[in-house]
N, C-alpha and C. Protein backbone atom coordinates (compact mmCIF):
# COMPACT_ATOMS: atom_id res chain seq x y z
N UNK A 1 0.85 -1.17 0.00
CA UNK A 1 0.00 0.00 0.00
C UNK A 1 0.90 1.23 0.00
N UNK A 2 0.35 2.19 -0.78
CA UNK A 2 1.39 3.44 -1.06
C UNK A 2 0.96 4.59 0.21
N UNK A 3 1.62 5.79 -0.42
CA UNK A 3 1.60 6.42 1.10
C UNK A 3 -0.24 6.96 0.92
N UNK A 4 -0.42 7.03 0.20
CA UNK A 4 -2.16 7.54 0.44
C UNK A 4 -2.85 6.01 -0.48
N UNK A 5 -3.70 5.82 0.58
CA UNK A 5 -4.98 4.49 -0.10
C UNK A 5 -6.21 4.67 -1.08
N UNK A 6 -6.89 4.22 -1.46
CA UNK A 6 -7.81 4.69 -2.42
C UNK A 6 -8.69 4.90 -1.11
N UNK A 7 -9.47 5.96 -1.62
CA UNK A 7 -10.74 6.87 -0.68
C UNK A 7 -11.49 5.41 -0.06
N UNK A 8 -11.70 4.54 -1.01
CA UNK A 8 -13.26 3.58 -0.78
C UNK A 8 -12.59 2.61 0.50
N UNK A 9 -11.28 2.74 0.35
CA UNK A 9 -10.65 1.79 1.49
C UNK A 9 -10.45 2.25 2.97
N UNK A 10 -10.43 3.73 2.69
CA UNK A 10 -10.42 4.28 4.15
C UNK A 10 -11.06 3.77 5.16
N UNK A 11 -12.89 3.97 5.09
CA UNK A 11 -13.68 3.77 6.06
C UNK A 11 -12.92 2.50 6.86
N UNK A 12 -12.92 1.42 5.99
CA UNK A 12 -12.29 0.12 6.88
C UNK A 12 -10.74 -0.26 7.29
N UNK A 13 -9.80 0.96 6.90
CA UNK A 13 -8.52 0.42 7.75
C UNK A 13 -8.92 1.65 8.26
N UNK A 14 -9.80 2.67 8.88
CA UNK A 14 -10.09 3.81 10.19
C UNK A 14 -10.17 2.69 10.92
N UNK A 15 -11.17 1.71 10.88
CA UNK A 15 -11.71 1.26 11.62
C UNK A 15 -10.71 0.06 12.44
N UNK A 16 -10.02 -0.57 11.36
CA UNK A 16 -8.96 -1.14 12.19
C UNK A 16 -8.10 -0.64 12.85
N UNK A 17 -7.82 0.68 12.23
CA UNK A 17 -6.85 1.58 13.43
C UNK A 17 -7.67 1.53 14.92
N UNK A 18 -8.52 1.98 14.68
CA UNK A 18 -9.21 2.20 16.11
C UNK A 18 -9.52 1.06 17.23
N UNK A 19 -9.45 -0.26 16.42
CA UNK A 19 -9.26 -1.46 17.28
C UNK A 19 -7.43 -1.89 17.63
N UNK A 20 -6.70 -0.96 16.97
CA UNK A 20 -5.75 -1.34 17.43
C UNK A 20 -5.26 -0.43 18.63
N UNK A 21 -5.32 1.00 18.34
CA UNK A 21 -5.02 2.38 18.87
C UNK A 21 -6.68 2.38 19.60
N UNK A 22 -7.33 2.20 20.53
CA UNK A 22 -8.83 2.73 21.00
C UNK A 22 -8.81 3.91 21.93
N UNK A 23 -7.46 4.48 21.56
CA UNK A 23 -7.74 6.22 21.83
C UNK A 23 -8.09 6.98 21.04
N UNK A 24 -7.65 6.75 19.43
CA UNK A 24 -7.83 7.17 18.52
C UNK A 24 -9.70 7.52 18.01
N UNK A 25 -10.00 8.60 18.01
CA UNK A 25 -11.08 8.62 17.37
C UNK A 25 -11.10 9.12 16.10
N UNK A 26 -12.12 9.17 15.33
CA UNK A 26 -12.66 9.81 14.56
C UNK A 26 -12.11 10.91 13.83
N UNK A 27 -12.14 12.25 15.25
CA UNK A 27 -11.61 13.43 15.19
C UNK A 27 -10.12 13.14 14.73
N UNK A 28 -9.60 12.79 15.50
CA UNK A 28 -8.32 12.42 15.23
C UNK A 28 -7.65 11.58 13.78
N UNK A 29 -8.58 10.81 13.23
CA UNK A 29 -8.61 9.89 11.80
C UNK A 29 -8.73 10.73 10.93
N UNK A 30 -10.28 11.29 11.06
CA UNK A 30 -10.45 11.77 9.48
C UNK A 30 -9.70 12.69 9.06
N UNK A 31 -8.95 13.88 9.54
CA UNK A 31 -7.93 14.71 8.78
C UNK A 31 -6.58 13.88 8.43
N UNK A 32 -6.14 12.52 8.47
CA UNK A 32 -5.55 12.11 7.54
C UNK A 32 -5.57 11.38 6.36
N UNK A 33 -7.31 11.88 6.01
CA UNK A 33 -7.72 11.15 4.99
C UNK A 33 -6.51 9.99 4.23
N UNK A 34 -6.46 9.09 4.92
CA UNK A 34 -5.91 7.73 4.22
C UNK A 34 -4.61 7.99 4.30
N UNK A 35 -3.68 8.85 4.83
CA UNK A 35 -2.58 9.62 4.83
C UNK A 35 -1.43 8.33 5.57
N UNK A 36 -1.76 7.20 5.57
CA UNK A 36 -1.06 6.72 7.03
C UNK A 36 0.55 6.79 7.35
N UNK A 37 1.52 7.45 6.53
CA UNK A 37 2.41 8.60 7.28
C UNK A 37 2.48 9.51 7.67
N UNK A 38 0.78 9.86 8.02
CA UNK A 38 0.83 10.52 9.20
C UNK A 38 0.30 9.84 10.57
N UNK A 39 -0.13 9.11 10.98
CA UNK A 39 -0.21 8.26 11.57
C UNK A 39 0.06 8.07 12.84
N UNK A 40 1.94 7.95 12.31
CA UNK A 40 2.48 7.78 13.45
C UNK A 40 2.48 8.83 14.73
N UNK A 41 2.52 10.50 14.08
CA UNK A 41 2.37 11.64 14.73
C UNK A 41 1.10 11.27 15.47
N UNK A 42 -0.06 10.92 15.03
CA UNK A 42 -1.20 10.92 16.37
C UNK A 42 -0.92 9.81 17.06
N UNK A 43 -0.40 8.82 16.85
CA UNK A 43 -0.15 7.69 17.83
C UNK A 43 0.99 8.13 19.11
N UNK A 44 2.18 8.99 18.53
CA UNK A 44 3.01 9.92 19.22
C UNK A 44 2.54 10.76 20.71
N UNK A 45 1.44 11.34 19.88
CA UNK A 45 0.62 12.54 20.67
C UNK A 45 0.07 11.85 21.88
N UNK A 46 -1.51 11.04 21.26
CA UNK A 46 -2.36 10.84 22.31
C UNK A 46 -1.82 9.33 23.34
N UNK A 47 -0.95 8.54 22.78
CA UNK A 47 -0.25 7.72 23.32
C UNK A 47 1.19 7.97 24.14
N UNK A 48 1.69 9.12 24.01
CA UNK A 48 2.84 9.84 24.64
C UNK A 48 4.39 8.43 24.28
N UNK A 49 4.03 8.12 22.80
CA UNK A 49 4.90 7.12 22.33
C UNK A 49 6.25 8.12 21.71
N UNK A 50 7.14 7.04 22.25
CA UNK A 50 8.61 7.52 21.37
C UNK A 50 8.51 7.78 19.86
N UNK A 51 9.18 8.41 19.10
CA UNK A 51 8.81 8.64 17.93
C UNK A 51 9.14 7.02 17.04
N UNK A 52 10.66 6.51 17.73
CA UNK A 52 10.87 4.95 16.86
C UNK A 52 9.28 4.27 17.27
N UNK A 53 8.80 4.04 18.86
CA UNK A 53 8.06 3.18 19.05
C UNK A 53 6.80 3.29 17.79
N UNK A 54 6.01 4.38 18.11
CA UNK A 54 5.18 4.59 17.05
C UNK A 54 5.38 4.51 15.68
N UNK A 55 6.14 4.49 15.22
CA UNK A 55 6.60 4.30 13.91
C UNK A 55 6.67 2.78 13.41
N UNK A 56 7.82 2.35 14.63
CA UNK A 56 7.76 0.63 14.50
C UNK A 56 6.21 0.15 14.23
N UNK A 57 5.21 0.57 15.56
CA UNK A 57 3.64 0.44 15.50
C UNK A 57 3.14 0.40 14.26
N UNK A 58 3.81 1.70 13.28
CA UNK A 58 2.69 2.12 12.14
C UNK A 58 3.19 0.81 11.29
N UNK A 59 4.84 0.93 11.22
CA UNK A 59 4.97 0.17 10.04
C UNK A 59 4.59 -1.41 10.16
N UNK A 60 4.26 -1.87 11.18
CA UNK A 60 3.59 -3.73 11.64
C UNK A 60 2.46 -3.27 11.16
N UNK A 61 1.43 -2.30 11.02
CA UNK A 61 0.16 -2.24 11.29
C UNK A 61 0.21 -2.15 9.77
N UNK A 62 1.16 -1.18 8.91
CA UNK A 62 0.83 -1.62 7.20
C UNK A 62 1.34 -2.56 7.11
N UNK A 63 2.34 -3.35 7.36
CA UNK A 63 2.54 -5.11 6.50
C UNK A 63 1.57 -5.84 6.70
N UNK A 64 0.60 -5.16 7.99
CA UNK A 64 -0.50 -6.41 8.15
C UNK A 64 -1.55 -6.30 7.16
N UNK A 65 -1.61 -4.82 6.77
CA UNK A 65 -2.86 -4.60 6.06
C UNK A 65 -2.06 -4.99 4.75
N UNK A 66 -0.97 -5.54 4.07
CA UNK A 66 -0.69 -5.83 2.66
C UNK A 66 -0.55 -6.94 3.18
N UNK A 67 -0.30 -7.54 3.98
CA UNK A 67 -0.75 -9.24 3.84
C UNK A 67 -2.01 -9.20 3.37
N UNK A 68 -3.37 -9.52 4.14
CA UNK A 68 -4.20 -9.38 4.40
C UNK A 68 -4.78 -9.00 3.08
N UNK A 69 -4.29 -8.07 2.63
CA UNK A 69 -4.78 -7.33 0.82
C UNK A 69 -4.36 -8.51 0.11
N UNK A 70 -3.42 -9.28 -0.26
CA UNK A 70 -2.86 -10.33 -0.85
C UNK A 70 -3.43 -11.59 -0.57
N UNK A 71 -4.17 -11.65 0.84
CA UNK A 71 -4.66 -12.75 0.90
C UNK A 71 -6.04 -12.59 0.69
């Protein structure tokens, strides 16, 4: 998956973010419309994560979603 997703895919990896991250709302999602290098910055913020930790976070959380696309 590239750095922005197609629009129609958003609604459902928001939604897996939010079961992974369940601080994350909404507010917080939708201004990165599908953006997920940005990502790591709100996981940073409302999680008070190191910048590697969150990052490591983001990048497990896309290989899962391109497995997952492949399978």
């Amino acid at each position: 998956m590239g750095r922005d997703m197609e629009k129609s895919m958003w609604p459902e990896v928001k939604e897996k973010i939010k079961l992974n991250w369940d601080k994350l709302e909404d507010q917080d999602l939708d201004p990165l419309k599908g953006q997920l290098n940005k990502l790591s910055e709100k996981i940073q913020k409302i999680y008070n994560y190191s910048f590697m930790r969150a990052e490591r976070e983001v990048n497990d959380f896309k290989k899962e979603l391109s497995f997952k696309k492949r399978h």
